[in-house]
C-alpha atoms as a PDB file:
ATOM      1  CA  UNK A   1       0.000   0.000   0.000  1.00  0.00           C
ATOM      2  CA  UNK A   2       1.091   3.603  -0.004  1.00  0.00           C
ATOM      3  CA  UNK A   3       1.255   5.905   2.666  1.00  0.00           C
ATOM      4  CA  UNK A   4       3.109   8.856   4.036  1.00  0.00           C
ATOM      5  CA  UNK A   5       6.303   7.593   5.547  1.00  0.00           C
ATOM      6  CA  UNK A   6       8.975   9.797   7.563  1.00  0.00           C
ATOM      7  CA  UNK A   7      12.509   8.317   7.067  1.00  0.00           C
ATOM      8  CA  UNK A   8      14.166  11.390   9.001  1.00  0.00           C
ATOM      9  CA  UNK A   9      13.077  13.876  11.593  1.00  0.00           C
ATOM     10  CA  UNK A  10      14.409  16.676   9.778  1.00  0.00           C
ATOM     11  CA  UNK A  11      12.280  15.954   6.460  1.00  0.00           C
ATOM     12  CA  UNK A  12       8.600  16.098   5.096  1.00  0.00           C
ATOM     13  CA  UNK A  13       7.269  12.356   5.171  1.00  0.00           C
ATOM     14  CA  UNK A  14       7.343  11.287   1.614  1.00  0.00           C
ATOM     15  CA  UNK A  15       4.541   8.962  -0.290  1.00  0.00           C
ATOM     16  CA  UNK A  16       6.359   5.935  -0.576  1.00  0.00           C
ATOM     17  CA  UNK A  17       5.354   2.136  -0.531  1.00  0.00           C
ATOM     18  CA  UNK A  18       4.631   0.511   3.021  1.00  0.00           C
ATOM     19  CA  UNK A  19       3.869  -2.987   4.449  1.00  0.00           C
ATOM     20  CA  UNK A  20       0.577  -3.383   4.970  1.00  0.00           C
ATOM     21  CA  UNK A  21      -0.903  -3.162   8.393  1.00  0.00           C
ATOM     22  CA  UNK A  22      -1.925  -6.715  10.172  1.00  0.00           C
ATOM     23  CA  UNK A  23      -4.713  -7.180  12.324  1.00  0.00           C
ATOM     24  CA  UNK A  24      -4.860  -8.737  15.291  1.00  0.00           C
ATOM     25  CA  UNK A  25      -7.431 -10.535  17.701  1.00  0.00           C
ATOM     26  CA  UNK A  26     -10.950  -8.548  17.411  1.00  0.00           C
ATOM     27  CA  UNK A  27      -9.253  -6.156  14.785  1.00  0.00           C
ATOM     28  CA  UNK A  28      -9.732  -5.661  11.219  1.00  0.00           C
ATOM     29  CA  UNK A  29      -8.089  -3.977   8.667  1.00  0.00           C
ATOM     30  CA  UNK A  30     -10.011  -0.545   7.192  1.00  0.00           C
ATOM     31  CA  UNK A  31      -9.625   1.765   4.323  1.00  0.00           C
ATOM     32  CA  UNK A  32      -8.324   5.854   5.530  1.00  0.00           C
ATOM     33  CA  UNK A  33     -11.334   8.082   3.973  1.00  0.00           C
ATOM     34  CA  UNK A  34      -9.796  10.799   6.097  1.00  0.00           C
ATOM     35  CA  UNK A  35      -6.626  12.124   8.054  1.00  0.00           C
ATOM     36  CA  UNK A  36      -6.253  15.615   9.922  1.00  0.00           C
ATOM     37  CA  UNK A  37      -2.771  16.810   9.693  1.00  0.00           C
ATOM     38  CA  UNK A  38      -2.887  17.995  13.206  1.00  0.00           C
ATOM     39  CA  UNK A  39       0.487  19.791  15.059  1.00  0.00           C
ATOM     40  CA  UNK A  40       0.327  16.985  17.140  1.00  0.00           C
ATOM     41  CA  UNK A  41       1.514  15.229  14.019  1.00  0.00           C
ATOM     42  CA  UNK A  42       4.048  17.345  12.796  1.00  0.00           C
ATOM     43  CA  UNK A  43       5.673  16.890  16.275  1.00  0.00           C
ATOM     44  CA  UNK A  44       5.420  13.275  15.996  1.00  0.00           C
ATOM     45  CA  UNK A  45       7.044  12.708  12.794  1.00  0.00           C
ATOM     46  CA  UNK A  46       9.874  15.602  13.556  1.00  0.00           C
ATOM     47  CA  UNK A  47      10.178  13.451  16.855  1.00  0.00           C
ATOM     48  CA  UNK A  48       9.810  16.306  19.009  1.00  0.00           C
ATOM     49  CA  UNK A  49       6.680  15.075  20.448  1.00  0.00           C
ATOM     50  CA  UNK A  50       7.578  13.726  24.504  1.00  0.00           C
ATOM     51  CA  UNK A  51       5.767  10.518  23.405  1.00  0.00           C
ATOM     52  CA  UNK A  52       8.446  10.407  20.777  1.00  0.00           C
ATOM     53  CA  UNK A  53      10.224   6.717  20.868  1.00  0.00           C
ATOM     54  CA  UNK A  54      13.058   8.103  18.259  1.00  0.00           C
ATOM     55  CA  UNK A  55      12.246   5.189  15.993  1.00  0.00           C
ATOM     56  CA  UNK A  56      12.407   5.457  12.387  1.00  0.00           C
ATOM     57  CA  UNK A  57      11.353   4.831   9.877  1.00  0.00           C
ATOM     58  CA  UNK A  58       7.442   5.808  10.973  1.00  0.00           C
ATOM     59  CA  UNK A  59       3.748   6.280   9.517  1.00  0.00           C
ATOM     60  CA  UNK A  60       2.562   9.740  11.053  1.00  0.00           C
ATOM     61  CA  UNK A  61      -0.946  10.592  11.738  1.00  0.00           C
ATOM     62  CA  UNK A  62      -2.649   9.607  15.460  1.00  0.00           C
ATOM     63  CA  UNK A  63      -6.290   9.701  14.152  1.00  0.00           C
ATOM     64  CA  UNK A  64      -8.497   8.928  11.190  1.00  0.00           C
ATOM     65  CA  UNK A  65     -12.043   8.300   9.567  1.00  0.00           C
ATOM     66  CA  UNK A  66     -12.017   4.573   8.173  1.00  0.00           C
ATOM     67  CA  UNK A  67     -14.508   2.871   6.538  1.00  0.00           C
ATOM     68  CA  UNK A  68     -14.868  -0.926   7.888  1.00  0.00           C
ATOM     69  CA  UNK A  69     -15.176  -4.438   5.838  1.00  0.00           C
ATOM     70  CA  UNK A  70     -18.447  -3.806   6.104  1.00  0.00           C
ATOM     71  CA  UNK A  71     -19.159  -0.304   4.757  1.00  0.00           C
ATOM     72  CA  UNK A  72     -19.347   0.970   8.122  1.00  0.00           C
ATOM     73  CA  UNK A  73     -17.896   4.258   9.431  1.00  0.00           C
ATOM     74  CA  UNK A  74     -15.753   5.125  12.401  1.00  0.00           C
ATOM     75  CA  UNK A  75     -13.681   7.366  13.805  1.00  0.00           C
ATOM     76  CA  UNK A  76     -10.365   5.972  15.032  1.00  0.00           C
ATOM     77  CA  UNK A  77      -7.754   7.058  17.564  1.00  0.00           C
ATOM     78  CA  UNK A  78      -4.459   5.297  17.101  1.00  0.00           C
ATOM     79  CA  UNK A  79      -1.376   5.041  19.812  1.00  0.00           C
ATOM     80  CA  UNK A  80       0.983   7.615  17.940  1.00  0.00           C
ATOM     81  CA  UNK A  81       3.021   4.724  17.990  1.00  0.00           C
ATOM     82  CA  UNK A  82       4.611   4.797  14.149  1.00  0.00           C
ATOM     83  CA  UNK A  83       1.500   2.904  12.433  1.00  0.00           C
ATOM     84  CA  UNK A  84      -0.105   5.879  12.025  1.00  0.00           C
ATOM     85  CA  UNK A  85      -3.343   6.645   9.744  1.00  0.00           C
ATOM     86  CA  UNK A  86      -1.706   8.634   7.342  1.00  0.00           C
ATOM     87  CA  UNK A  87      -2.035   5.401   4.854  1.00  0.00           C
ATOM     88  CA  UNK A  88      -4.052   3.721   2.536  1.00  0.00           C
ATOM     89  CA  UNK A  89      -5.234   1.339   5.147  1.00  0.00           C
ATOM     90  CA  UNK A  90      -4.880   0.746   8.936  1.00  0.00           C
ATOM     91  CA  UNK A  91      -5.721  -1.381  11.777  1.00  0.00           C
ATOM     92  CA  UNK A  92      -9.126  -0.448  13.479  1.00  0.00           C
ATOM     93  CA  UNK A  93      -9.262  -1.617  17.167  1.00  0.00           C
ATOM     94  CA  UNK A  94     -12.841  -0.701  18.417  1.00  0.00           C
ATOM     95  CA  UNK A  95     -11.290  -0.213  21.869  1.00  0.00           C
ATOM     96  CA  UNK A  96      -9.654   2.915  20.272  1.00  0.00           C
ATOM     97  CA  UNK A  97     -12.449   4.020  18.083  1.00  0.00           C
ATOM     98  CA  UNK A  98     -16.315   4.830  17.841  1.00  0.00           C
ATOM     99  CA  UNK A  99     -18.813   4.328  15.239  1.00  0.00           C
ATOM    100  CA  UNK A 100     -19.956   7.525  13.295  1.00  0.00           C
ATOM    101  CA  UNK A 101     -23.318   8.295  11.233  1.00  0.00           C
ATOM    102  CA  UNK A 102     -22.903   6.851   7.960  1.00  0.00           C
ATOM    103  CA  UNK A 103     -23.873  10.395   6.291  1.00  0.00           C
ATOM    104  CA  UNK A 104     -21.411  12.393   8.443  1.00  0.00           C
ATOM    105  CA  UNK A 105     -18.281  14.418   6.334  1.00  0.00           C
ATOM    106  CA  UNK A 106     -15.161  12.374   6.693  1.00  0.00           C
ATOM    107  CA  UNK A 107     -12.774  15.394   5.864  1.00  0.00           C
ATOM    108  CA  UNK A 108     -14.697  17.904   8.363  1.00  0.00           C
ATOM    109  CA  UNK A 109     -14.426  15.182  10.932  1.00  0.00           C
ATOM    110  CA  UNK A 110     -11.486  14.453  10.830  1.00  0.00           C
ATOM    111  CA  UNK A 111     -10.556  17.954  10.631  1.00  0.00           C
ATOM    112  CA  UNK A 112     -12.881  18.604  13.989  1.00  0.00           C
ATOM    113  CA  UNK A 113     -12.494  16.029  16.389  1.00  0.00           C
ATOM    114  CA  UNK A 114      -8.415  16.629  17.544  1.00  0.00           C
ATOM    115  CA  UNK A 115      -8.884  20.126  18.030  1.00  0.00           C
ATOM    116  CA  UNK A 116     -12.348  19.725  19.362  1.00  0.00           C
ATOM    117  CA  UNK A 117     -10.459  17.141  21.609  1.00  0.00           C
ATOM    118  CA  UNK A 118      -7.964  19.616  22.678  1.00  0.00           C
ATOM    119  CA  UNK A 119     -10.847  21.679  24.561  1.00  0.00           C
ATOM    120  CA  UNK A 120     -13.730  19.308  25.283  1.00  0.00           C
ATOM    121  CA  UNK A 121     -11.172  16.679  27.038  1.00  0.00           C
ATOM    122  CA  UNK A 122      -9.920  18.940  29.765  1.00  0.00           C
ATOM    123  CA  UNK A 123     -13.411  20.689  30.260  1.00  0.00           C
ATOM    124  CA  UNK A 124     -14.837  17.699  30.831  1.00  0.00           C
ATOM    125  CA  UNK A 125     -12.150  15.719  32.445  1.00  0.00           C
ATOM    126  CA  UNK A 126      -9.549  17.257  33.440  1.00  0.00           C
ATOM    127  CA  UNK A 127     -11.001  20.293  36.014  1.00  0.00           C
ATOM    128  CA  UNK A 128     -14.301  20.763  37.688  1.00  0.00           C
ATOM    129  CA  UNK A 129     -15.953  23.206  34.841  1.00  0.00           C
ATOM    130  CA  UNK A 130     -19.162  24.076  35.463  1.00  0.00           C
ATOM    131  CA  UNK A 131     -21.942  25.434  33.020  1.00  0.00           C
ATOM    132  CA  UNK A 132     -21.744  29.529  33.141  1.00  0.00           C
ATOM    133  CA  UNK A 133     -18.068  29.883  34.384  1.00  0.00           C
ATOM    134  CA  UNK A 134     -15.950  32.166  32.462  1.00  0.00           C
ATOM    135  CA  UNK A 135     -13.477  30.961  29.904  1.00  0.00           C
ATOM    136  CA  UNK A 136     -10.743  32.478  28.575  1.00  0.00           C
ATOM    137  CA  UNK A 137      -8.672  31.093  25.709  1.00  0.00           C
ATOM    138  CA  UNK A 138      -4.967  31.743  24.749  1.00  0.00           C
ATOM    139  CA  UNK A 139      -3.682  31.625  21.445  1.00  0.00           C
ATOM    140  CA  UNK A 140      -7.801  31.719  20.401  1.00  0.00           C
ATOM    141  CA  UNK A 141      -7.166  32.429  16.390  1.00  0.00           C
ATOM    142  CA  UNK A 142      -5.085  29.108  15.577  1.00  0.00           C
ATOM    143  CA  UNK A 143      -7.360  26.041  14.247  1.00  0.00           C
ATOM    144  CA  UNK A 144      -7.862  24.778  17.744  1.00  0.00           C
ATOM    145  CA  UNK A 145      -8.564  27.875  19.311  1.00  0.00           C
ATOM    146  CA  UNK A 146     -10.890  28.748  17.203  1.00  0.00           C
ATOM    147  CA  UNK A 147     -12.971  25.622  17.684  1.00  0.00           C
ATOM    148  CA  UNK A 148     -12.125  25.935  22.048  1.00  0.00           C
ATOM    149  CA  UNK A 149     -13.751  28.944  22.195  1.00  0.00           C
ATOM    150  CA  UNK A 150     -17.116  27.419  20.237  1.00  0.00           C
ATOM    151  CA  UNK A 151     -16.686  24.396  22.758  1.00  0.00           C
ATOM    152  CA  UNK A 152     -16.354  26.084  25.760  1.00  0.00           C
ATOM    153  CA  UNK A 153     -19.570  27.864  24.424  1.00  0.00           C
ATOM    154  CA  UNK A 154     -21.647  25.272  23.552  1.00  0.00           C
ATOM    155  CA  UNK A 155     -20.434  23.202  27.142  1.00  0.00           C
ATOM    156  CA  UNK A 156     -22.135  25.958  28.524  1.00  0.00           C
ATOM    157  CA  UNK A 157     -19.732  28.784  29.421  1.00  0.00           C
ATOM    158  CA  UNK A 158     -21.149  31.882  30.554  1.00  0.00           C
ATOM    159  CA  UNK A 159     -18.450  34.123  29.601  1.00  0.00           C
ATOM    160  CA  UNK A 160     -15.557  33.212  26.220  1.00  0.00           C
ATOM    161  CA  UNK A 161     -12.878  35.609  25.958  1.00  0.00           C
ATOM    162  CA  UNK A 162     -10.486  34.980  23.384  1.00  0.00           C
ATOM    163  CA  UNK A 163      -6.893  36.457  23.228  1.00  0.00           C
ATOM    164  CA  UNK A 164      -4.417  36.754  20.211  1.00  0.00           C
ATOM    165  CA  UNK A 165      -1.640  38.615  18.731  1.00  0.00           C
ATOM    166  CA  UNK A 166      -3.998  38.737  15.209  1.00  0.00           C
ATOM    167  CA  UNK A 167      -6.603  41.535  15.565  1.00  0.00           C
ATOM    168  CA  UNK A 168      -8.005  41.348  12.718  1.00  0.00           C
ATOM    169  CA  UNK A 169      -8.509  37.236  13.181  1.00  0.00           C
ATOM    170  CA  UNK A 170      -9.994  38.112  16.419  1.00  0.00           C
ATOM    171  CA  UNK A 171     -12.913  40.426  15.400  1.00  0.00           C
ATOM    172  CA  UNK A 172     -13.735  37.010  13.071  1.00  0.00           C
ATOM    173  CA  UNK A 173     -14.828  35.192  16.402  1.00  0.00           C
ATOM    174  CA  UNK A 174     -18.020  34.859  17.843  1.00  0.00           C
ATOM    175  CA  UNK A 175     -17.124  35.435  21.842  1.00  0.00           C
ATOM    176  CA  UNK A 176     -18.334  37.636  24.379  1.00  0.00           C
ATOM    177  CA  UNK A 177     -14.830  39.583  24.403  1.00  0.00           C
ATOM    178  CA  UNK A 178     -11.790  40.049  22.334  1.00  0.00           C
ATOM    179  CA  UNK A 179      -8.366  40.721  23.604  1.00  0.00           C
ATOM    180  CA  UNK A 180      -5.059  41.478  21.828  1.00  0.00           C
ATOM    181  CA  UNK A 181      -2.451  39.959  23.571  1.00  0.00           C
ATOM    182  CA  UNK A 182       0.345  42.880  23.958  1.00  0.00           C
ATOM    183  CA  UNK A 183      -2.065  44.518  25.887  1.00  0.00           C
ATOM    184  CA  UNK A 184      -1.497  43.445  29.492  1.00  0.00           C
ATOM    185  CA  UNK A 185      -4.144  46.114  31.120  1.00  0.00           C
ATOM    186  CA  UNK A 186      -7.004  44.465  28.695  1.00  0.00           C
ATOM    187  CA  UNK A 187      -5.634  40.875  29.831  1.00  0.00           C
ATOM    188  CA  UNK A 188      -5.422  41.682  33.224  1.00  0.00           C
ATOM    189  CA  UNK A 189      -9.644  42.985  32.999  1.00  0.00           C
ATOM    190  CA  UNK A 190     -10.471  39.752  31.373  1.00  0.00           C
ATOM    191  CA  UNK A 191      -8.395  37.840  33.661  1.00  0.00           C
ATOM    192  CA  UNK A 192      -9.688  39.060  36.819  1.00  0.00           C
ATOM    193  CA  UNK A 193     -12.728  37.332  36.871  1.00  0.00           C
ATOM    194  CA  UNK A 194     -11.824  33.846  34.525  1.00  0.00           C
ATOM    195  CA  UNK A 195     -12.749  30.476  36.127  1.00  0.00           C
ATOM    196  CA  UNK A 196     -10.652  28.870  33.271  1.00  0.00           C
ATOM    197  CA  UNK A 197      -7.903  29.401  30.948  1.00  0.00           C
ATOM    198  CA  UNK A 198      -7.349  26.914  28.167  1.00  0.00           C
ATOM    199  CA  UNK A 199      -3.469  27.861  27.286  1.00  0.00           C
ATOM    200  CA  UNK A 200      -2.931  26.983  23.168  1.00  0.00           C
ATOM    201  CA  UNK A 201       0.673  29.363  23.496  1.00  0.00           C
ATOM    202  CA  UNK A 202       2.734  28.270  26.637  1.00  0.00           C
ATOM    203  CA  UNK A 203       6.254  30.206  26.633  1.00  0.00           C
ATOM    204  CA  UNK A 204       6.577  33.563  27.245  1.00  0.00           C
ATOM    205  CA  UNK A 205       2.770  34.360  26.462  1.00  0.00           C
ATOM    206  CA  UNK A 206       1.729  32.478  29.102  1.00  0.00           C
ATOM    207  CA  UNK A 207       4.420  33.832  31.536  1.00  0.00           C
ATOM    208  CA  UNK A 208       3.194  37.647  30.776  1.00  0.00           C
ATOM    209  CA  UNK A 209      -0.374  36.575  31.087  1.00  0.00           C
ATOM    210  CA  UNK A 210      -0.095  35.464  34.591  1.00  0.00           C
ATOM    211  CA  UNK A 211       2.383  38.562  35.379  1.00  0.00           C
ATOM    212  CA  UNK A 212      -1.214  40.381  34.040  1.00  0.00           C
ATOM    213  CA  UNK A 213      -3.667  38.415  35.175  1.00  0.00           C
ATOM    214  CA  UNK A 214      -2.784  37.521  38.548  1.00  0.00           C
ATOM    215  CA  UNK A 215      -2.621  40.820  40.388  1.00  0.00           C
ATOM    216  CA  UNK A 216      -5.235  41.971  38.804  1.00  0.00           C
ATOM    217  CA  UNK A 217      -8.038  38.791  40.258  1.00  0.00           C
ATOM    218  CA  UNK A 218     -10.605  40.509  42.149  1.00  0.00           C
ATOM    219  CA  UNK A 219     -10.973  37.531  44.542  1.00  0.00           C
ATOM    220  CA  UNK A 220      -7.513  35.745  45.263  1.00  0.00           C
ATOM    221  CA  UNK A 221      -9.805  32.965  46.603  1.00  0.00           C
ATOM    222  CA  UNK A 222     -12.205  32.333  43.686  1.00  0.00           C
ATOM    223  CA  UNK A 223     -10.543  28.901  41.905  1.00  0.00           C
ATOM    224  CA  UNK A 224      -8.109  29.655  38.327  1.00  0.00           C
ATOM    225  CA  UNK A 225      -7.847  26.483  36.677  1.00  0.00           C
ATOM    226  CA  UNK A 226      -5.500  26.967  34.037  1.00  0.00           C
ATOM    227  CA  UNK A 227      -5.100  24.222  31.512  1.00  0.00           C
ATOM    228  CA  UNK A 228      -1.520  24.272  29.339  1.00  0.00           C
ATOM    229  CA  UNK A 229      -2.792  22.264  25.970  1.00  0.00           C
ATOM    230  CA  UNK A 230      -0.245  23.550  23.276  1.00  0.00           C
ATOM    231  CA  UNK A 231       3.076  25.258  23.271  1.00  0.00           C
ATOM    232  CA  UNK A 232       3.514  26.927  19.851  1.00  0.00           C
ATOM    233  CA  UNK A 233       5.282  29.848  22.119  1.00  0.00           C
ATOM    234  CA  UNK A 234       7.360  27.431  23.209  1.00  0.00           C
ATOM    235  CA  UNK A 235       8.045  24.463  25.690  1.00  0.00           C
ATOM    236  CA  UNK A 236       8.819  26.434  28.685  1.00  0.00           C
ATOM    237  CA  UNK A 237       7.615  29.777  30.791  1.00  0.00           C
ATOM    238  CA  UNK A 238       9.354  31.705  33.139  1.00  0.00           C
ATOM    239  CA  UNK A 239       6.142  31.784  35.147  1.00  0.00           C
ATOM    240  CA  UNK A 240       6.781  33.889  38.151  1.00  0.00           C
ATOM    241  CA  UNK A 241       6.893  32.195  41.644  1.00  0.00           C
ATOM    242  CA  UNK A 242       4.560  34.670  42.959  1.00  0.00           C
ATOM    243  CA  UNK A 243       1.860  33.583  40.618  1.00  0.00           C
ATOM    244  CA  UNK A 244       1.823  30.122  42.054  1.00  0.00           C
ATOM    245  CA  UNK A 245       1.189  32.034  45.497  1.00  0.00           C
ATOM    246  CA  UNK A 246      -0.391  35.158  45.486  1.00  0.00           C
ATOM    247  CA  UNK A 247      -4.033  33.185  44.072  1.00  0.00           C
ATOM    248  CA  UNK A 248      -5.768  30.146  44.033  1.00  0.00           C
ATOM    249  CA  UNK A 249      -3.969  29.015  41.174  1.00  0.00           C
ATOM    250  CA  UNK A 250      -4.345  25.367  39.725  1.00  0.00           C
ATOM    251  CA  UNK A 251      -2.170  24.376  37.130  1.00  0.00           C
ATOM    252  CA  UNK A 252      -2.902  21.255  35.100  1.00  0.00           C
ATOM    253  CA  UNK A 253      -2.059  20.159  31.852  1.00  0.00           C
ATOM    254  CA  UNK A 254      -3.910  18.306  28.660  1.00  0.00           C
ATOM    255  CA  UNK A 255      -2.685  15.955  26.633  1.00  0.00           C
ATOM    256  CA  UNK A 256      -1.472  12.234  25.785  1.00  0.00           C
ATOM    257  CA  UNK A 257      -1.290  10.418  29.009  1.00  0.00           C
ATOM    258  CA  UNK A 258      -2.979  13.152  31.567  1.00  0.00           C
ATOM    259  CA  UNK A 259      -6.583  11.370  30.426  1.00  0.00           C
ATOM    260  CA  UNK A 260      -6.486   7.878  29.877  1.00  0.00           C
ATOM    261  CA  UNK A 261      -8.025   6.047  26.442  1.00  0.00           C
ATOM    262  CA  UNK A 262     -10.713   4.949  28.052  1.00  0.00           C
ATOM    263  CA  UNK A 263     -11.845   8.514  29.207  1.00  0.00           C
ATOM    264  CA  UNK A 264     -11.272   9.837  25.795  1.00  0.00           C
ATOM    265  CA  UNK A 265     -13.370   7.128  24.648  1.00  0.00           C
ATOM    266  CA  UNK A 266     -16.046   7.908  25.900  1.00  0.00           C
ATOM    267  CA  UNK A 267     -16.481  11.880  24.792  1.00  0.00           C
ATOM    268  CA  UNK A 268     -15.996  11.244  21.449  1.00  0.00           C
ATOM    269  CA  UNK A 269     -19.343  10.209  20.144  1.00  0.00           C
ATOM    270  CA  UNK A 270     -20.668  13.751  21.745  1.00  0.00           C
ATOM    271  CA  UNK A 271     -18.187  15.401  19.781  1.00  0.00           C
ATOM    272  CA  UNK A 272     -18.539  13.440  16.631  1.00  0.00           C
ATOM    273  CA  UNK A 273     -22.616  14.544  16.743  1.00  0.00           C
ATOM    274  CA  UNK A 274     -21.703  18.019  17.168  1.00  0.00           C
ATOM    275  CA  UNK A 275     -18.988  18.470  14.697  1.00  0.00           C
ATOM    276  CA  UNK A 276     -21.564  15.983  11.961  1.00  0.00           C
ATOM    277  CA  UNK A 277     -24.193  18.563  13.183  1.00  0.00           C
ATOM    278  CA  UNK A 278     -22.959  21.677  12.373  1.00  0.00           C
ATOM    279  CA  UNK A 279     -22.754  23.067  16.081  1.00  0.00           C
ATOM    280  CA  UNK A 280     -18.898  22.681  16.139  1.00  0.00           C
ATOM    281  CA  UNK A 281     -17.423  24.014  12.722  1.00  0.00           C
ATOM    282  CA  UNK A 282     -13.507  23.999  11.339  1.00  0.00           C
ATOM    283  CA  UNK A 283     -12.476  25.568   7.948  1.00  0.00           C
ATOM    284  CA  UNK A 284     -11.023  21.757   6.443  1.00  0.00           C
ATOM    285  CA  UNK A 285      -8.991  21.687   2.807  1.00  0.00           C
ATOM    286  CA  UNK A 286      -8.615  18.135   1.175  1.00  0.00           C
ATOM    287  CA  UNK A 287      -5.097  17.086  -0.300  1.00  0.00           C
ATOM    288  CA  UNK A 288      -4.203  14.163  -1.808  1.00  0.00           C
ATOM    289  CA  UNK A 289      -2.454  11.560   0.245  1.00  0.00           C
ATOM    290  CA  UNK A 290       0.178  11.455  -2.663  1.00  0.00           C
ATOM    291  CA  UNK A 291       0.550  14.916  -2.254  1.00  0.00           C
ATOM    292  CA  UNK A 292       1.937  14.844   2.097  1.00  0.00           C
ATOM    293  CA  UNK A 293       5.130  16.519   0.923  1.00  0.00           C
ATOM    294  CA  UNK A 294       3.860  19.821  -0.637  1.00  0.00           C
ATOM    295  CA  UNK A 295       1.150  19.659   2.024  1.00  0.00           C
ATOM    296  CA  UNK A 296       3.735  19.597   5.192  1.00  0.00           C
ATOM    297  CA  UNK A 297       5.524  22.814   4.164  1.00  0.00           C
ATOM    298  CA  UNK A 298       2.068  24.506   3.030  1.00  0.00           C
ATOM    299  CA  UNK A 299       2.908  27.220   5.654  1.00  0.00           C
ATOM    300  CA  UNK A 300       0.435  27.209   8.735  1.00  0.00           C
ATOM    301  CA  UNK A 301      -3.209  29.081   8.316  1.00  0.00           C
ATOM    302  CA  UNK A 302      -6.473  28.987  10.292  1.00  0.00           C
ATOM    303  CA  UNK A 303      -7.822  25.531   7.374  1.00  0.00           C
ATOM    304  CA  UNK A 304      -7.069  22.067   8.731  1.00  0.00           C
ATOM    305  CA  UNK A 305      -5.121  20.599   6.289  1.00  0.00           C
ATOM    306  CA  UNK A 306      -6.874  16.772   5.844  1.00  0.00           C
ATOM    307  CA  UNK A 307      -4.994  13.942   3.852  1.00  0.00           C
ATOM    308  CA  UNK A 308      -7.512  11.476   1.831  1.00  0.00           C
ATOM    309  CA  UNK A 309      -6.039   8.777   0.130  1.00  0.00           C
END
């Protein structure tokens, strides 16, 4: 079969020949409709990603729509562990995947449900958010920001503030409040009463939003659960020890390993019906499985790139 294969860490995968995948007990071998070229990917096949064995070569791509041996559809979630869904075919395990509407989009959900993921999982899982709390979202322009602040939203959030460097992809959003992120006394407003921050930027964004925020809370008792998801700012902050202090501060993160499969499991036929329904809604672009090369150094824009092979 074909399939998008990474044979260094400093290179685009290329389409190249691959075995093809073997089933095991309970498993069966499906055909890719669909496969969301996520950051989460580009980090696993530049093997930057902490889940990152160093073993090459590798098939990226951690999740997929597949169509069964018996016409059925489903969304999959794979490992990350090199066999990844970026492929002509792949192994579907229903312990890692859920069955989805047989008239649902493949390319919009596969384009929806990682960066729905990113938002939904640590709402729902990961801190006690409750229906009306206020929500603020870092780094709220990107693909996944864009669809935290609808999720946060539609889970019931009484208050969605988003904050970017872009302006002008900011007054695109439909939230309660806009804020540029250079502007610390705007940050510091919309800080001072957030329940939640869902943190997309990490680095040195995240280091002057607390250096905002933080002084600035009107009650140093009231709960700040802030949630680190993505770190496109980069991998560490020089958060300030006083921030840890000075408020009720809880600091959790989001990702592979903080929620276990079986946990994730179970949200994603919610998020499925609301991304097939319309209520949760990412900009997706198509490309040709045989085209991963020119696709990986596309450079980065609000559209979820999706591979279909």
């Amino acid at each position: 079969m074909k399939a998008a294969v990474v044979t260094a860490f400093d290179t685009a995968p290329r389409y190249l020949d691959a075995s093809e995948p073997v089933a095991g007990p309970g498993q069966q071998v499906a055909t890719v409709l669909a496969a969301g070229l996520h950051p989460r990917v580009r980090s696993q096949a530049n093997g930057s990603h902490y889940t990152s064995a160093g073993v090459l070569p590798l098939i990226p791509g951690v999740d997929a729509v597949v169509r069964d041996e018996d016409g059925g559809l489903h969304y999959l979630v794979l490992p990350g562990d090199g066999q990844g869904s970026m492929a002509e075919r792949v192994v579907l395990d229903p312990r890692r995947s859920v069955r989805l509407p047989d008239d649902c989009d493949p390319v919009a959900v596969a384009a929806g449900m990682n960066p729905a993921m990113s938002a939904w999982v640590p709402l729902r899982r990961r801190i006690p958010f409750q229906p009306g709390q206020s929500v603020l979202v870092l780094g709220a322009t990107g693909s996944a920001g864009r669809m935290a602040v609808q999720v946060a939203a539609d889970l019931g959030a009484g208050r969605v503030t988003a904050v970017a460097r872009d302006t002008a992809a900011l007054a695109t959003l439909d939230v309660d409040a806009t804020v540029d992120l250079a502007d610390d006394e705007a940050l510091a407003a919309a800080g001072s009463t957030a329940d939640v921050v869902l943190d997309y930027l990490w680095g040195e964004p995240t280091a002057r939003a607390l250096r905002a925020i933080v002084p600035a809370r009107v009650d140093d008792a009231r709960p700040l659960h802030w949630v680190q998801i993505g770190s496109v700012a980069g991998p560490t902050p020089p958060i300030p020890s006083a921030a840890l202090r000075a408020t009720a501060l809880t600091l959790v993160g989001s990702g592979q390993g903080s929620v276990s499969p079986r946990e994730i499991l179970a949200e994603l036929p919610e998020i499925a019906r609301r991304i097939s329904a319309g209520r949760l809604r990412i900009t997706a672009r198509a490309v040709p499985l045989s085209e991963v090369e020119s696709a990986w150094t596309t450079p980065s824009t609000a559209d979820r790139i999706v591979l279909v092979p």
